[in-house]
PDB file of N, CA and C in Angstrom:
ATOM      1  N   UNK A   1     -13.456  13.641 -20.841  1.00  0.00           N
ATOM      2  CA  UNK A   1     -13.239  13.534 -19.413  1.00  0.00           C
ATOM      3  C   UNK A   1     -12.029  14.394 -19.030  1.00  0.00           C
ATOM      4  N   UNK A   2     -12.251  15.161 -17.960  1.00  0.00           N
ATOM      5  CA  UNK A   2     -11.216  16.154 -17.614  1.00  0.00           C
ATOM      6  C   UNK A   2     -10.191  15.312 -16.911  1.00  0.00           C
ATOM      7  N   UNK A   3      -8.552  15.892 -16.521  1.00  0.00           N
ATOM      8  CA  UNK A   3      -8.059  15.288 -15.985  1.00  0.00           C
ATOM      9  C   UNK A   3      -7.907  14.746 -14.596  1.00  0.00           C
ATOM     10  N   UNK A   4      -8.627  15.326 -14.108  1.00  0.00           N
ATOM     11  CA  UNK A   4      -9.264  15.614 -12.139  1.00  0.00           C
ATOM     12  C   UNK A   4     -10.205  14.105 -12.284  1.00  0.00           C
ATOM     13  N   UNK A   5     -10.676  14.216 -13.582  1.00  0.00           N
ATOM     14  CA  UNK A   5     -12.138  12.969 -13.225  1.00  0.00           C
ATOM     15  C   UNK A   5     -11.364  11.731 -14.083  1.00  0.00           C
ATOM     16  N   UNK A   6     -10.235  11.555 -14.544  1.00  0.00           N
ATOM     17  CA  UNK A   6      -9.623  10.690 -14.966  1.00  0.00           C
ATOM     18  C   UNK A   6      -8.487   9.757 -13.695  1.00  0.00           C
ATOM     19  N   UNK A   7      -7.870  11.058 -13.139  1.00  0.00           N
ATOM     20  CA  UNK A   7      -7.463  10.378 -11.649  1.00  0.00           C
ATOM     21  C   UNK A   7      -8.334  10.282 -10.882  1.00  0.00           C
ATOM     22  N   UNK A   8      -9.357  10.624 -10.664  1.00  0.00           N
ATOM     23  CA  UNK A   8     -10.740  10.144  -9.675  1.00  0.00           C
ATOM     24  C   UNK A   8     -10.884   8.773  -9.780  1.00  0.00           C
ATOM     25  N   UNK A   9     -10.654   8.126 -11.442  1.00  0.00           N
ATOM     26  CA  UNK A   9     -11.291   7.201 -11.748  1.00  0.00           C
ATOM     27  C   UNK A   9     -10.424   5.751 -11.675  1.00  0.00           C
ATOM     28  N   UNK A  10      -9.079   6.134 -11.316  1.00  0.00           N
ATOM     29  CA  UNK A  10      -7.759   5.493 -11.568  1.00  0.00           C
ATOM     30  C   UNK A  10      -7.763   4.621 -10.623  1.00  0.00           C
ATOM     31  N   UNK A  11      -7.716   3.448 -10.365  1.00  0.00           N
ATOM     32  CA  UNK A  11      -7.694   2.125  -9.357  1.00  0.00           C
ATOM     33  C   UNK A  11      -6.550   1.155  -9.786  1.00  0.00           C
ATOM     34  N   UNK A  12      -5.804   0.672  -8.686  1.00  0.00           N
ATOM     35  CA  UNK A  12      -5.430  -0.224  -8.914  1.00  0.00           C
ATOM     36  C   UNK A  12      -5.340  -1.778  -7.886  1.00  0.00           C
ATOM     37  N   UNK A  13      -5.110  -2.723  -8.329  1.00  0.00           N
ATOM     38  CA  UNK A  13      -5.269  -3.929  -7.111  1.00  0.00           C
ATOM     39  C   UNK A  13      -3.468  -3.511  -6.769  1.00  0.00           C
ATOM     40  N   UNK A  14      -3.516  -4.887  -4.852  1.00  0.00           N
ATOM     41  CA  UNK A  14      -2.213  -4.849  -4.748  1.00  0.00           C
ATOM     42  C   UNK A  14      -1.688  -5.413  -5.780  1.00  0.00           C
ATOM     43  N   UNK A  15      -2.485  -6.783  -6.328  1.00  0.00           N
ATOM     44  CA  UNK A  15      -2.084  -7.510  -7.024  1.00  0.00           C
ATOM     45  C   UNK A  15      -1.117  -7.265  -8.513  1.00  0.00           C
ATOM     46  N   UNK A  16      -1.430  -5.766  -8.891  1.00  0.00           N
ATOM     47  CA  UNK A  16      -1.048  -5.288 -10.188  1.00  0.00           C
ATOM     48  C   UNK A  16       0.149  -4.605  -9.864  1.00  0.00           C
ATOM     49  N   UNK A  17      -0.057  -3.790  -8.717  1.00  0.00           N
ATOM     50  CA  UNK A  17       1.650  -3.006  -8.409  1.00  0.00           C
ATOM     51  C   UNK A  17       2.344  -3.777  -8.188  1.00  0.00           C
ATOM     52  N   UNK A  18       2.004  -5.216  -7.238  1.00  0.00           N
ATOM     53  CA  UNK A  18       3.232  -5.522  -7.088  1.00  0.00           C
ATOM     54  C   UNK A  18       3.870  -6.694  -8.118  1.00  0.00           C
ATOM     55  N   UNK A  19       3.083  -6.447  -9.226  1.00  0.00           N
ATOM     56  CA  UNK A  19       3.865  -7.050 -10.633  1.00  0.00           C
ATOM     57  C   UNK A  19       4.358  -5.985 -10.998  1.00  0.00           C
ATOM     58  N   UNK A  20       3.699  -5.428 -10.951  1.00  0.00           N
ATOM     59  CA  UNK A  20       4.449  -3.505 -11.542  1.00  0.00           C
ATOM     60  C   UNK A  20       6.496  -3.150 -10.920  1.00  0.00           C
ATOM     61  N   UNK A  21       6.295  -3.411  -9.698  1.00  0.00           N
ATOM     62  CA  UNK A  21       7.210  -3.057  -9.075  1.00  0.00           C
ATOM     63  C   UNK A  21       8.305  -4.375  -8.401  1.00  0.00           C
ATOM     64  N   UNK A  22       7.958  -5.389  -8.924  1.00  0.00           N
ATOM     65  CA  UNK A  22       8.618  -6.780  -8.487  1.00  0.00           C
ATOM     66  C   UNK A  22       8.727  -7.179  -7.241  1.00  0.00           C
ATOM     67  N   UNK A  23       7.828  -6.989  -6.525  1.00  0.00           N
ATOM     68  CA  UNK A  23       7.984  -7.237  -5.005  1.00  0.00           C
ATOM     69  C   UNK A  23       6.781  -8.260  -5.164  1.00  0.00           C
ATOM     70  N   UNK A  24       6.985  -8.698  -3.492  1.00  0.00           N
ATOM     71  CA  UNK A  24       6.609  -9.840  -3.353  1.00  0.00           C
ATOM     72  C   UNK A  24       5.142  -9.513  -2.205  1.00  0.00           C
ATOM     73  N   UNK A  25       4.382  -9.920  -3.071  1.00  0.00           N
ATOM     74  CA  UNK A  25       2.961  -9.838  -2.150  1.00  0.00           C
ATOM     75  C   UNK A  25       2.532 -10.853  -0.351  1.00  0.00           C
ATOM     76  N   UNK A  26       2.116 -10.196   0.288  1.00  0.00           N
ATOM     77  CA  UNK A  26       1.065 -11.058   1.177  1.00  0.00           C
ATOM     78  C   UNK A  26       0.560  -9.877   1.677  1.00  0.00           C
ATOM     79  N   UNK A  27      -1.080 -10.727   1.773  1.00  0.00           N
ATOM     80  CA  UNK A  27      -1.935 -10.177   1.865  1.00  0.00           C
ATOM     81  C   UNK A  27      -3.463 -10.173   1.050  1.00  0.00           C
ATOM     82  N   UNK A  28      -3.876  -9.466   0.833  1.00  0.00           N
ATOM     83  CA  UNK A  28      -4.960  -9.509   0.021  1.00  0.00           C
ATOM     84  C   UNK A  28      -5.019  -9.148  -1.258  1.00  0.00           C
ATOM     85  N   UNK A  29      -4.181  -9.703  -2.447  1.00  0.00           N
ATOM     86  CA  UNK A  29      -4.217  -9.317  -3.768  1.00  0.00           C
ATOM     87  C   UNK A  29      -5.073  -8.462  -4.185  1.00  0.00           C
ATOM     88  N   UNK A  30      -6.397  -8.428  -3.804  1.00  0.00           N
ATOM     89  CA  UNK A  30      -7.157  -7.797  -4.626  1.00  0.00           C
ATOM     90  C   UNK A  30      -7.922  -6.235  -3.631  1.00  0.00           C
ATOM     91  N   UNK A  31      -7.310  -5.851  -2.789  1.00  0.00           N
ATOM     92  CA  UNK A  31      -7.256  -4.777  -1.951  1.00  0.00           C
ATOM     93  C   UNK A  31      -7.326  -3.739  -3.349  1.00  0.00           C
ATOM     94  N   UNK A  32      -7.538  -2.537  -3.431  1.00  0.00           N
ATOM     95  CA  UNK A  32      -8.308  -1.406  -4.562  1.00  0.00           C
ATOM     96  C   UNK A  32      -7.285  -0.121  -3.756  1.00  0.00           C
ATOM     97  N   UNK A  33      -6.323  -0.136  -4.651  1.00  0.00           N
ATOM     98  CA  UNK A  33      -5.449   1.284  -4.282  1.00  0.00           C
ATOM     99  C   UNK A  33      -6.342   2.607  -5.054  1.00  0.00           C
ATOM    100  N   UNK A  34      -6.824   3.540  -4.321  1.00  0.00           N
ATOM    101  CA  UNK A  34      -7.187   4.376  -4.815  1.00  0.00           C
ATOM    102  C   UNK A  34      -6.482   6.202  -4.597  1.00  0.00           C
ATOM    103  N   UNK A  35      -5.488   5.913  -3.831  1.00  0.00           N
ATOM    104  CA  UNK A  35      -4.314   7.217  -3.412  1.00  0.00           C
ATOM    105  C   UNK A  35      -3.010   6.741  -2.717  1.00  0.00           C
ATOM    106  N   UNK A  36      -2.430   7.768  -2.350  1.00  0.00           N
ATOM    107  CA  UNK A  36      -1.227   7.170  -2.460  1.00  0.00           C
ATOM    108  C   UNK A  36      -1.115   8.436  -0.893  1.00  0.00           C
ATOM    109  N   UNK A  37      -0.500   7.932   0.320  1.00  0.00           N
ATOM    110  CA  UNK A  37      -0.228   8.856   1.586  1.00  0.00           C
ATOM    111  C   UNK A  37       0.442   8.259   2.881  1.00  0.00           C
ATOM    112  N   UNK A  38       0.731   8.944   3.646  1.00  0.00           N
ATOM    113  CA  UNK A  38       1.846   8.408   4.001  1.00  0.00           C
ATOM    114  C   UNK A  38       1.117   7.689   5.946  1.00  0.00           C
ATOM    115  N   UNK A  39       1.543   6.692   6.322  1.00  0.00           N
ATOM    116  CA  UNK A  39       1.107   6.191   7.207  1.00  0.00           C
ATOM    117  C   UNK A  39       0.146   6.494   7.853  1.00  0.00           C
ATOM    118  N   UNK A  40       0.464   7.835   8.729  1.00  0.00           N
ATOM    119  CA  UNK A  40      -0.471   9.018   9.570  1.00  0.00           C
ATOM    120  C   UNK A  40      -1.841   8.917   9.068  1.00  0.00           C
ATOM    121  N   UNK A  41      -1.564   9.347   7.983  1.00  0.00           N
ATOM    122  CA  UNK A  41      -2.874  10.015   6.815  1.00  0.00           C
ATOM    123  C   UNK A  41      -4.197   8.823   6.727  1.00  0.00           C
ATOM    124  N   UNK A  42      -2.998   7.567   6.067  1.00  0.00           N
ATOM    125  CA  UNK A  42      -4.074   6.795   5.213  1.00  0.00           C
ATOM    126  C   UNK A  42      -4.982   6.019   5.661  1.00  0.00           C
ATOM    127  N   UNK A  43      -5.897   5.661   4.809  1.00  0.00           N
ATOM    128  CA  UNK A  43      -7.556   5.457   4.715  1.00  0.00           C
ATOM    129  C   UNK A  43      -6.762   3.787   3.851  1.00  0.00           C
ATOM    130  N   UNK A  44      -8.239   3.291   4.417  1.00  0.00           N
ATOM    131  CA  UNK A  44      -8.360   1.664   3.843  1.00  0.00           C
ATOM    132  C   UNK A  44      -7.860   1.634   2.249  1.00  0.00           C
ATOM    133  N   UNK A  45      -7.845   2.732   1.097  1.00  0.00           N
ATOM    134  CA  UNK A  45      -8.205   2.929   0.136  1.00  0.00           C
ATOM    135  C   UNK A  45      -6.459   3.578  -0.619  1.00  0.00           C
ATOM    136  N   UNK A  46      -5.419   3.327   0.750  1.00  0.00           N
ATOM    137  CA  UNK A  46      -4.317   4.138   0.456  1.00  0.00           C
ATOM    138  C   UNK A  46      -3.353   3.110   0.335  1.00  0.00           C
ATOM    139  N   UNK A  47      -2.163   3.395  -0.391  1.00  0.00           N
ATOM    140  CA  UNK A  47      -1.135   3.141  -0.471  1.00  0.00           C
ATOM    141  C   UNK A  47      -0.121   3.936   0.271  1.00  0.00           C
ATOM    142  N   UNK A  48       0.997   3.060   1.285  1.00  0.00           N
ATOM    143  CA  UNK A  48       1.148   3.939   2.263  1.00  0.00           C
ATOM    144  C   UNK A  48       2.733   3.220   1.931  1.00  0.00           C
ATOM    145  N   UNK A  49       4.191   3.833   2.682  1.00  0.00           N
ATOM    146  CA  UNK A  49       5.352   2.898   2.978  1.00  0.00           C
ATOM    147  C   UNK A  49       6.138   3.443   4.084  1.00  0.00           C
ATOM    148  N   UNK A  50       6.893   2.208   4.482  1.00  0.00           N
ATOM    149  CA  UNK A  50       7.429   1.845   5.734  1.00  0.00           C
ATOM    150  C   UNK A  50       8.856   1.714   5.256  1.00  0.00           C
ATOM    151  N   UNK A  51       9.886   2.771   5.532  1.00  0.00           N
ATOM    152  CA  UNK A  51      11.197   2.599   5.073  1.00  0.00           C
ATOM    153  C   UNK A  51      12.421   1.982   5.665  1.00  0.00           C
ATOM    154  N   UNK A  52      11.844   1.976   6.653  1.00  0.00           N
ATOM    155  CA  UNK A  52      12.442   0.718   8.075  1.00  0.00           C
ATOM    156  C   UNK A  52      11.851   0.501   9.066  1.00  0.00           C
ATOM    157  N   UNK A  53      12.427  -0.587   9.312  1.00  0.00           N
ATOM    158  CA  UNK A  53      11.680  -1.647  10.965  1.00  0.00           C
ATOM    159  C   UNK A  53      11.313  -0.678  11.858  1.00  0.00           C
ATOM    160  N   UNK A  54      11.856   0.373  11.512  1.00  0.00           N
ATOM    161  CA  UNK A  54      11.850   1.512  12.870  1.00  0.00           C
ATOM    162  C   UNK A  54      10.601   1.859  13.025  1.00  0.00           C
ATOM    163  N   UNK A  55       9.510   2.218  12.149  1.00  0.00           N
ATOM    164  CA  UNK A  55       8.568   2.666  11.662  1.00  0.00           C
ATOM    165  C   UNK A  55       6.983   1.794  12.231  1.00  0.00           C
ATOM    166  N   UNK A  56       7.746   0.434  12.691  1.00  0.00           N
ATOM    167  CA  UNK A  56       6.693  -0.492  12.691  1.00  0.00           C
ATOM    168  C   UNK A  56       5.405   0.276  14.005  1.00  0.00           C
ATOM    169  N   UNK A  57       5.819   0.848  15.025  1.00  0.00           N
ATOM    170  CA  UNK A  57       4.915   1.829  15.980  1.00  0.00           C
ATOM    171  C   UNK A  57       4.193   2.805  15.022  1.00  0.00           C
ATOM    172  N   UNK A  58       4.323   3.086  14.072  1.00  0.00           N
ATOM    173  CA  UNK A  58       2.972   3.808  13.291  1.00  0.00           C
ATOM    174  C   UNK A  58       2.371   2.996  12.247  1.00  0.00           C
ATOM    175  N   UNK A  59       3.353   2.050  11.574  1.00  0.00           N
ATOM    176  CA  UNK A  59       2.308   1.207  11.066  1.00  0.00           C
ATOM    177  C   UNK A  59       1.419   0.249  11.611  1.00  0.00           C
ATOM    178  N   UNK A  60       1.737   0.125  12.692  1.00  0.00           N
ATOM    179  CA  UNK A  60       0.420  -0.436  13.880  1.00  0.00           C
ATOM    180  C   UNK A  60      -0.682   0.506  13.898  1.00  0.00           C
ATOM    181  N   UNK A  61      -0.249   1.752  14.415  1.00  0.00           N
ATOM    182  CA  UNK A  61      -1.572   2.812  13.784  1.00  0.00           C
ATOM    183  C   UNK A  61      -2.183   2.828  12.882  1.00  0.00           C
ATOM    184  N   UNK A  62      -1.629   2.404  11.887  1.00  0.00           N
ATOM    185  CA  UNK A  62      -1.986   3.011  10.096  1.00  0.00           C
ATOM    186  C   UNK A  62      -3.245   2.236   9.673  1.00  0.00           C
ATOM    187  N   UNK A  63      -4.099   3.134   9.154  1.00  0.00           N
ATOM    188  CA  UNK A  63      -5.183   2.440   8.369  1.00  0.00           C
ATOM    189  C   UNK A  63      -5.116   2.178   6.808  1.00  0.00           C
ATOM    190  N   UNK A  64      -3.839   2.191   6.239  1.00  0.00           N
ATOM    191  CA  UNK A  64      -3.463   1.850   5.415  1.00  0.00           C
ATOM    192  C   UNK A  64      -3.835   0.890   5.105  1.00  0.00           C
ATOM    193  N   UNK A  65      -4.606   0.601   3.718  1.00  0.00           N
ATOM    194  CA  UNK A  65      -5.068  -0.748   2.892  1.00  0.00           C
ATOM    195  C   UNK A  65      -3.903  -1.650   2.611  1.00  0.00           C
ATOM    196  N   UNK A  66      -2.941  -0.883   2.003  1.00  0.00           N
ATOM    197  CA  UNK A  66      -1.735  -1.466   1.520  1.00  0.00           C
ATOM    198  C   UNK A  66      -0.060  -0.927   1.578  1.00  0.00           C
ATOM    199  N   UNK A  67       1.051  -1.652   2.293  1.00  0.00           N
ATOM    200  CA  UNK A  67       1.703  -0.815   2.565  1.00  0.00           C
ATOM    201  C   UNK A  67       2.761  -1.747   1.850  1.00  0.00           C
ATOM    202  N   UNK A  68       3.779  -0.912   1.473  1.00  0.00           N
ATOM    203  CA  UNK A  68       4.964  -0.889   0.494  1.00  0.00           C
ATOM    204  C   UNK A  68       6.333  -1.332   1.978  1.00  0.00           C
ATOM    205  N   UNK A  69       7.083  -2.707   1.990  1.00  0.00           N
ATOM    206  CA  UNK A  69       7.996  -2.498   2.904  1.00  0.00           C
ATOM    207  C   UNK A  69       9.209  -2.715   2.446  1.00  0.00           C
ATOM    208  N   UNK A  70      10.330  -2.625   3.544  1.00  0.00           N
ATOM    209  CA  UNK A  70      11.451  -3.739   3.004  1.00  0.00           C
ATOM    210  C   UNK A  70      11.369  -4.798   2.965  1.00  0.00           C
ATOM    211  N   UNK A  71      12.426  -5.815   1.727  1.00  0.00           N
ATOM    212  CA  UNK A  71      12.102  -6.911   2.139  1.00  0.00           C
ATOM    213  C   UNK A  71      12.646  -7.758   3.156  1.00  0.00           C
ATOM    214  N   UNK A  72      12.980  -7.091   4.176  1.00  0.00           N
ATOM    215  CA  UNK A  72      13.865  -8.210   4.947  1.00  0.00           C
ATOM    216  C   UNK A  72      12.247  -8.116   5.996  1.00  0.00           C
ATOM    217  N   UNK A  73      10.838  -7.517   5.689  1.00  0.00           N
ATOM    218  CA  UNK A  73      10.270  -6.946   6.753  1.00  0.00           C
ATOM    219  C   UNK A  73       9.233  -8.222   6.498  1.00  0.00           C
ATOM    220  N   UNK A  74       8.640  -8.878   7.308  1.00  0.00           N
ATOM    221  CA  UNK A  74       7.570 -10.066   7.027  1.00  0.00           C
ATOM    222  C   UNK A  74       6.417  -9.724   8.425  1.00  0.00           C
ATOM    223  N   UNK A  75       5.792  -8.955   7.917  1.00  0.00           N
ATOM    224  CA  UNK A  75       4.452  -8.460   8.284  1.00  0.00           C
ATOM    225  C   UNK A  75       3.037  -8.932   8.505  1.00  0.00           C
ATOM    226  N   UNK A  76       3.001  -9.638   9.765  1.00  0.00           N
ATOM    227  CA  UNK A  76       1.836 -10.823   9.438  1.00  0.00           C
ATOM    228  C   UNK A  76       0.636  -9.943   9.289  1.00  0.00           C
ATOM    229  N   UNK A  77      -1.022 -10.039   9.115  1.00  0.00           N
ATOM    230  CA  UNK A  77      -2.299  -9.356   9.265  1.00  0.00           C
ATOM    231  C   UNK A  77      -2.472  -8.088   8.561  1.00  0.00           C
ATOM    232  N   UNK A  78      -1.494  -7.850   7.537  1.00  0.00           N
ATOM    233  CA  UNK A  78      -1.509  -6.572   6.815  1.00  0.00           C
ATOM    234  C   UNK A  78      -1.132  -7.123   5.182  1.00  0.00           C
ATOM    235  N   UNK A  79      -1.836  -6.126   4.502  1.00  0.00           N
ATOM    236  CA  UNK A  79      -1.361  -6.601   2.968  1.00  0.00           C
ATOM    237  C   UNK A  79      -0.268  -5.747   2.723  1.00  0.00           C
ATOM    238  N   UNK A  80       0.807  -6.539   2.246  1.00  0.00           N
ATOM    239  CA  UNK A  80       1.627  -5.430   2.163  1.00  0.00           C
ATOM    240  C   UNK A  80       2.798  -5.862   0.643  1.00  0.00           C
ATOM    241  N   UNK A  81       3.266  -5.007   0.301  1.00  0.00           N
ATOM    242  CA  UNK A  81       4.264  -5.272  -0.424  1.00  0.00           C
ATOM    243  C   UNK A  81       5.612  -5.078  -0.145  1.00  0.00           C
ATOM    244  N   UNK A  82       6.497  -6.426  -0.530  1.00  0.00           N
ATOM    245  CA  UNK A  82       7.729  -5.796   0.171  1.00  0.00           C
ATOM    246  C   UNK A  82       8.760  -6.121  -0.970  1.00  0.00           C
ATOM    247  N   UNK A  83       9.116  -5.107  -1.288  1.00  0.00           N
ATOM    248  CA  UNK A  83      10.539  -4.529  -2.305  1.00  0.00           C
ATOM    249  C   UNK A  83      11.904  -4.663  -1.656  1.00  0.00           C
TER     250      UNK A  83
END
């Protein structure tokens, strides 16, 4: 398997990063990260982050599956992880 069709194939749940990365989940554990992009961009299938409160007017936009926040940030209707 080439390396193009090895990251094609690469998935992960929220549930696993955010043991990966020690943050604290809500949301849908089992949401399927399949790329990684930044608010604007992302698709149901993305991993996206929010580096302050400031930000919250595009993550209302965002079709982001799963988004990475601060933790002081408590985000109701979104899966998100917050570090």
């Amino acid at each position: 398997m080439s390396d193009s069709e090895q990251q094609a194939t690469r998935q992960l749940s929220a549930a696993e990063l955010t043991e990966r990365v020690g943050g604290r989940l809500n949301g849908d554990g089992t949401r399927i990260i399949r790329e990684i992009g930044t608010l604007e961009e992302a698709g149901p299938e993305t991993l996206s982050w929010m580096a302050s409160a400031d930000l919250m007017p595009r993550l209302e936009q965002s079709q982001a599956g799963v988004v990475i926040v601060p933790n002081k940030c408590d985000i109701a209707g979104r899966t998100t992880i917050r570090v």
